[in-house]
Protein backbone atom coordinates (compact mmCIF):
# COMPACT_ATOMS: atom_id res chain seq x y z
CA UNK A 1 64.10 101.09 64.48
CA UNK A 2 64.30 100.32 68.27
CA UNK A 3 67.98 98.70 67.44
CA UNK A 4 69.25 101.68 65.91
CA UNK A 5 68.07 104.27 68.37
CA UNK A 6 70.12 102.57 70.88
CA UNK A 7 72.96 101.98 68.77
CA UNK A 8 72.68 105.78 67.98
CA UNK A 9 72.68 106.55 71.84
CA UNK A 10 75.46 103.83 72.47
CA UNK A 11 77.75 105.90 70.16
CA UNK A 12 76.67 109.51 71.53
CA UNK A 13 77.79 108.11 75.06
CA UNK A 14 80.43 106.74 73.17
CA UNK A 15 82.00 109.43 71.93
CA UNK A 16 81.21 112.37 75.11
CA UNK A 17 83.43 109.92 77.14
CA UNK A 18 86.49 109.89 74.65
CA UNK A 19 88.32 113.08 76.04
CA UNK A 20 87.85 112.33 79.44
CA UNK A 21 90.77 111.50 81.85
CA UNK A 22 90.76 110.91 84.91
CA UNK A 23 93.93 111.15 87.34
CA UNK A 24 95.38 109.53 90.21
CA UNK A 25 97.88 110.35 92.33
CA UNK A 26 99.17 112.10 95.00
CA UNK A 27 98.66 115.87 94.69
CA UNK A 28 101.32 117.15 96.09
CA UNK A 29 103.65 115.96 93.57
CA UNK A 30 101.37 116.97 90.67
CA UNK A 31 102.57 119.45 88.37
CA UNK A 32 102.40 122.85 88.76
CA UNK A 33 101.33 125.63 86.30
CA UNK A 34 105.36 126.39 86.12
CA UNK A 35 106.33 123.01 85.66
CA UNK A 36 107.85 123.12 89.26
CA UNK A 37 107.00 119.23 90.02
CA UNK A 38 111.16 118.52 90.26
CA UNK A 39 111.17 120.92 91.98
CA UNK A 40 109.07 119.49 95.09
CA UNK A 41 110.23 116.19 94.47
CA UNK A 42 113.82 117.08 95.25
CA UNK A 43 112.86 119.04 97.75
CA UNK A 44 111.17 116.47 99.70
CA UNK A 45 113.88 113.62 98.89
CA UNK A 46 116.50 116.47 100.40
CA UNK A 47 114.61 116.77 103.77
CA UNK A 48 113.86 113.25 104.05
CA UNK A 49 117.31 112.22 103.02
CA UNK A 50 118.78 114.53 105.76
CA UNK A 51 116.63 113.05 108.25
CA UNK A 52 117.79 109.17 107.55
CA UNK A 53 119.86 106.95 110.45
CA UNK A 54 121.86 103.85 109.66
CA UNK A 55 119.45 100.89 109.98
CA UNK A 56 116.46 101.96 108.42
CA UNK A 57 115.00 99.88 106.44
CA UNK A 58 114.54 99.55 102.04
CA UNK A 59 111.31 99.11 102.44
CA UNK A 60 110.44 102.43 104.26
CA UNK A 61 112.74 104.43 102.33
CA UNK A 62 111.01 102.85 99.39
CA UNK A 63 107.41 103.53 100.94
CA UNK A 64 108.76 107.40 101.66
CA UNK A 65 110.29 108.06 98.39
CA UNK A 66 108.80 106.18 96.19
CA UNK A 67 110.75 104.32 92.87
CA UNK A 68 114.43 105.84 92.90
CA UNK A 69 115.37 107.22 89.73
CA UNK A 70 118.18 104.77 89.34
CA UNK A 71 119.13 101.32 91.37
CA UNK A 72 121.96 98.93 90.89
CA UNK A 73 121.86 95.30 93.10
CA UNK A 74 125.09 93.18 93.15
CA UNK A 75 127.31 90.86 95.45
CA UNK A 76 130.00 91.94 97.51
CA UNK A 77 131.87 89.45 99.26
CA UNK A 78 129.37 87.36 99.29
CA UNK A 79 126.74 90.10 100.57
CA UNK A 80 123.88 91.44 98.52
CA UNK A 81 124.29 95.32 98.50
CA UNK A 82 121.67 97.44 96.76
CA UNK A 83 122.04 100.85 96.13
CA UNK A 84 118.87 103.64 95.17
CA UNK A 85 119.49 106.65 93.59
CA UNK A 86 116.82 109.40 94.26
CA UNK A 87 117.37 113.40 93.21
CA UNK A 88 118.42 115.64 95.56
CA UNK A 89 119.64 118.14 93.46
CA UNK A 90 120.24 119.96 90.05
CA UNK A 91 122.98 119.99 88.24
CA UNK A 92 121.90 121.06 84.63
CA UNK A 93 118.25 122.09 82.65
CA UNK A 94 118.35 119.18 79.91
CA UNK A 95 114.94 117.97 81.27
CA UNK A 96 116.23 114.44 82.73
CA UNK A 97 117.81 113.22 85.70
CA UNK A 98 120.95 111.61 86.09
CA UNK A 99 123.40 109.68 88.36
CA UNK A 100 124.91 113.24 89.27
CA UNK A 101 122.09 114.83 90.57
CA UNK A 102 121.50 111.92 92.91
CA UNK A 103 121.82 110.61 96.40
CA UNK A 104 123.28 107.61 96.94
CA UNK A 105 121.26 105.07 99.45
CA UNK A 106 123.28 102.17 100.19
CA UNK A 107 121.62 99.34 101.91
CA UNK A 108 122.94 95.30 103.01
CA UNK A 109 120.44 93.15 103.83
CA UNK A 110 117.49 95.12 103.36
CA UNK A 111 119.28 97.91 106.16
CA UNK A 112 120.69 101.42 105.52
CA UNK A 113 124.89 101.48 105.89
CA UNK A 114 125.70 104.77 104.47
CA UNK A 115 124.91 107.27 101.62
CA UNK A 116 126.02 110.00 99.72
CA UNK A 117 129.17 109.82 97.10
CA UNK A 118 132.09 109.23 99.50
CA UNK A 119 129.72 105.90 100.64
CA UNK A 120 129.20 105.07 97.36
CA UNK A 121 132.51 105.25 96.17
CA UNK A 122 133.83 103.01 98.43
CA UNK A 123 132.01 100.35 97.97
């Protein structure tokens, strides 16, 4: 009888704990009531992107922006060049980001050299 009162109160435990969830994360980028969480994002990729010099390097843009939406990594004359994509702005309301709505962040070894389409395009 002892057993099963437990078990019983195991399972009532049990179960008051199965719809809770429990977030992490950095508020500012939650979502808002309006769904205006792009919104903020590219904001804040906009100003910071303005604010960039040659030289700076992956790793901080990587710390301040977090993952890019896109990134491509490939030789170029025998240099490693990696490139981040991270919005900056919208193009078009089919609820996913792509290439287009994009900054280009073009770094060689591990250091900022240009951005922007015109950088990225000549490559």
């Amino acid at each position: 009888m002892h057993a099963f009162l437990k078990l019983i109160t195991a399972v009532a435990v049990i179960s008051s704990l199965s719809g809770c969830v429990v977030a992490v994360g950095n508020d500012d980028f939650d979502d808002d009531d309006d769904g205006n969480n792009w919104r903020k994002t590219q904001q804040y990729n906009q100003n910071y992107v303005s604010g960039l010099k040659t030289g700076t390097e992956i790793g901080a843009v990587r710390q301040n922006l977090g993952t890019p939406a896109f990134s491509e990594s490939f030789n170029k004359q025998g240099e490693t060049v990696e490139v981040l994509f991270y919005r900056t702005h919208h193009s078009h309301s089919d609820g996913m980001t792509s290439k287009d709505e994009c900054t280009a962040l073009i770094f060689k070894r591990g250091l900022l050299v240009g951005w922007g389409d015109k950088a990225y395009q000549n490559l």
